[in-house]
Protein backbone atom coordinates (compact mmCIF):
# COMPACT_ATOMS: atom_id res chain seq x y z
CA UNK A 1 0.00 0.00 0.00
CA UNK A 2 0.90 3.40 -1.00
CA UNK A 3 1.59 5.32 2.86
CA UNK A 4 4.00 8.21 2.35
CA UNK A 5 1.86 11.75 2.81
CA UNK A 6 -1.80 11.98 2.34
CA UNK A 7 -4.00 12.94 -0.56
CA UNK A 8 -4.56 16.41 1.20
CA UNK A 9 -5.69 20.54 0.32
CA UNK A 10 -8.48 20.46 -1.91
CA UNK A 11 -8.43 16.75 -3.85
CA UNK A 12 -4.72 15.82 -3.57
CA UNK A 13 -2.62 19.01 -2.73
CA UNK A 14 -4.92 21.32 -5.43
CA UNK A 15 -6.85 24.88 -4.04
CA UNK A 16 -10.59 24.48 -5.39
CA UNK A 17 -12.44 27.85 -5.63
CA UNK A 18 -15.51 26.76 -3.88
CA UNK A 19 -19.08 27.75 -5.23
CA UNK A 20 -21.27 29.53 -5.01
CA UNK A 21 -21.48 31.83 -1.62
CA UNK A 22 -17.66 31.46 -1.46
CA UNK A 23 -17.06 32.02 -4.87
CA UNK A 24 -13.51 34.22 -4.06
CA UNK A 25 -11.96 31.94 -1.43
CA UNK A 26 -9.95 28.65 -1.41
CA UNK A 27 -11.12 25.46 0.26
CA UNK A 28 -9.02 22.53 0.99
CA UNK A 29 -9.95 19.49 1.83
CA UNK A 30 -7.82 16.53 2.85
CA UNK A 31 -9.31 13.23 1.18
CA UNK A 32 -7.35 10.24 3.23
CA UNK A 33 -5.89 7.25 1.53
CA UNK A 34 -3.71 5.34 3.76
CA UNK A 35 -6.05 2.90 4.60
CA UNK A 36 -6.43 1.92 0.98
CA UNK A 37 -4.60 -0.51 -1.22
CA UNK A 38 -4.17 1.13 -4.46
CA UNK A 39 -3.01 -1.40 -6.05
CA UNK A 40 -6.30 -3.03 -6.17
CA UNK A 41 -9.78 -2.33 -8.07
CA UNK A 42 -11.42 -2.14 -5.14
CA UNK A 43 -9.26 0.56 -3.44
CA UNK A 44 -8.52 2.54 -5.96
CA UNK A 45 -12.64 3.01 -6.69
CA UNK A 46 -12.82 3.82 -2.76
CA UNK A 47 -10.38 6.71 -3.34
CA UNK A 48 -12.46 7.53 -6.16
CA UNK A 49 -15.78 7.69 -4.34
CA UNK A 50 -13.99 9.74 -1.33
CA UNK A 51 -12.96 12.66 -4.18
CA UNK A 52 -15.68 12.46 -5.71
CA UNK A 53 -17.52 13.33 -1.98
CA UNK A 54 -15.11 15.82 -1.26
CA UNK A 55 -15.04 17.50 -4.38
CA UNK A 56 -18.78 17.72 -4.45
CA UNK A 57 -18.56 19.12 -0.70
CA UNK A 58 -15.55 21.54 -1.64
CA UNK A 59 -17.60 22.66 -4.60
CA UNK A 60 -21.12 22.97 -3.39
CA UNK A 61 -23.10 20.61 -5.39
CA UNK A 62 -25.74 20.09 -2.91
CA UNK A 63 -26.57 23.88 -2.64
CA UNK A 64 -29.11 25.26 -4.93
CA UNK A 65 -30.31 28.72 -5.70
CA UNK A 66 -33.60 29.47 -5.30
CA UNK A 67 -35.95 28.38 -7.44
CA UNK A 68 -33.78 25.66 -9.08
CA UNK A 69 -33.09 21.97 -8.11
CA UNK A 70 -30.11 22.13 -10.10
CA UNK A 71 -26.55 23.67 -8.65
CA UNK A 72 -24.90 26.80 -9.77
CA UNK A 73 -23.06 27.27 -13.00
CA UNK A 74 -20.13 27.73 -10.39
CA UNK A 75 -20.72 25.05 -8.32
CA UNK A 76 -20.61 23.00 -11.45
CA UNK A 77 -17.50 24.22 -12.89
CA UNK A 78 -15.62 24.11 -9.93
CA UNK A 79 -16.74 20.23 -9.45
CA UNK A 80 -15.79 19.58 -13.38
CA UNK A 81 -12.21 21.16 -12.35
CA UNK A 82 -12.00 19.70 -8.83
CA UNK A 83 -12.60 16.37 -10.35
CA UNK A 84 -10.28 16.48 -13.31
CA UNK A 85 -7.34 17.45 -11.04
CA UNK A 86 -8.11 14.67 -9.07
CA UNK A 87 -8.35 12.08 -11.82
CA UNK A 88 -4.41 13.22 -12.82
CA UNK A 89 -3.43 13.17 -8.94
CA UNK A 90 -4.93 9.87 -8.46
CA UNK A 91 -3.45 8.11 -11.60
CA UNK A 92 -0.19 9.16 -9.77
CA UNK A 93 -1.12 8.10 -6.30
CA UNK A 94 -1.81 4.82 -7.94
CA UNK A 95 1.81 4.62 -9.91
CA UNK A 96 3.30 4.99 -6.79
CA UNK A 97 1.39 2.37 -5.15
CA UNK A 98 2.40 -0.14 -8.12
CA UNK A 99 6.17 1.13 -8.34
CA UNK A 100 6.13 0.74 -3.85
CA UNK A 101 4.58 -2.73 -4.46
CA UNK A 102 7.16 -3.45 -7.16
CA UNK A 103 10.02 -2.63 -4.99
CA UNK A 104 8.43 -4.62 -2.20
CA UNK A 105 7.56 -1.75 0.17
């Protein structure tokens, strides 16, 4: 398993602009991972799930304007970012699991 420093600020060490009341400021969130084997299916779609939660906290997906179900434009974009960084940083997290299980650590 993959155990040096955690996935943390904002999806794996990014700054997401949160949406919508906080449009100007920077969240982070820290998204553990050490409990996870990333060298399997199964952990690597837990770490998925987890970004996908935190991005969709970090972004605001679950607050809606008035008079609409649906989130902001904001909120939106900021999840579409949030969750295309961490696609990249996760592909890495997982390399590093393989090359650590390679190596035998």
């Amino acid at each position: 398993m993959f155990k040096n420093a955690p996935i943390a600020a904002a999806l794996l060490g990014l700054a997401l602009t949160t949406a919508p009341a906080f449009a100007a400021e920077k969240t982070k969130v820290r998204v553990e991972y050490t409990d996870l084997d990333l060298t399997t299916a199964e952990g690597q779609h837990t770490l998925e799930r987890r970004l996908d939660i935190a991005a969709r906290n970090a972004c605001g997906m679950d607050q809606h304007t008035t008079g609409s179900r649906l989130p902001s434009p904001q909120a939106r974009a900021c999840y579409k970012q949030a969750t295309a960084r961490a696609q990249d940083v996760m592909a890495t997290a997982i390399d590093n699991a393989s090359e650590e299980s390679r190596m035998g650590g």
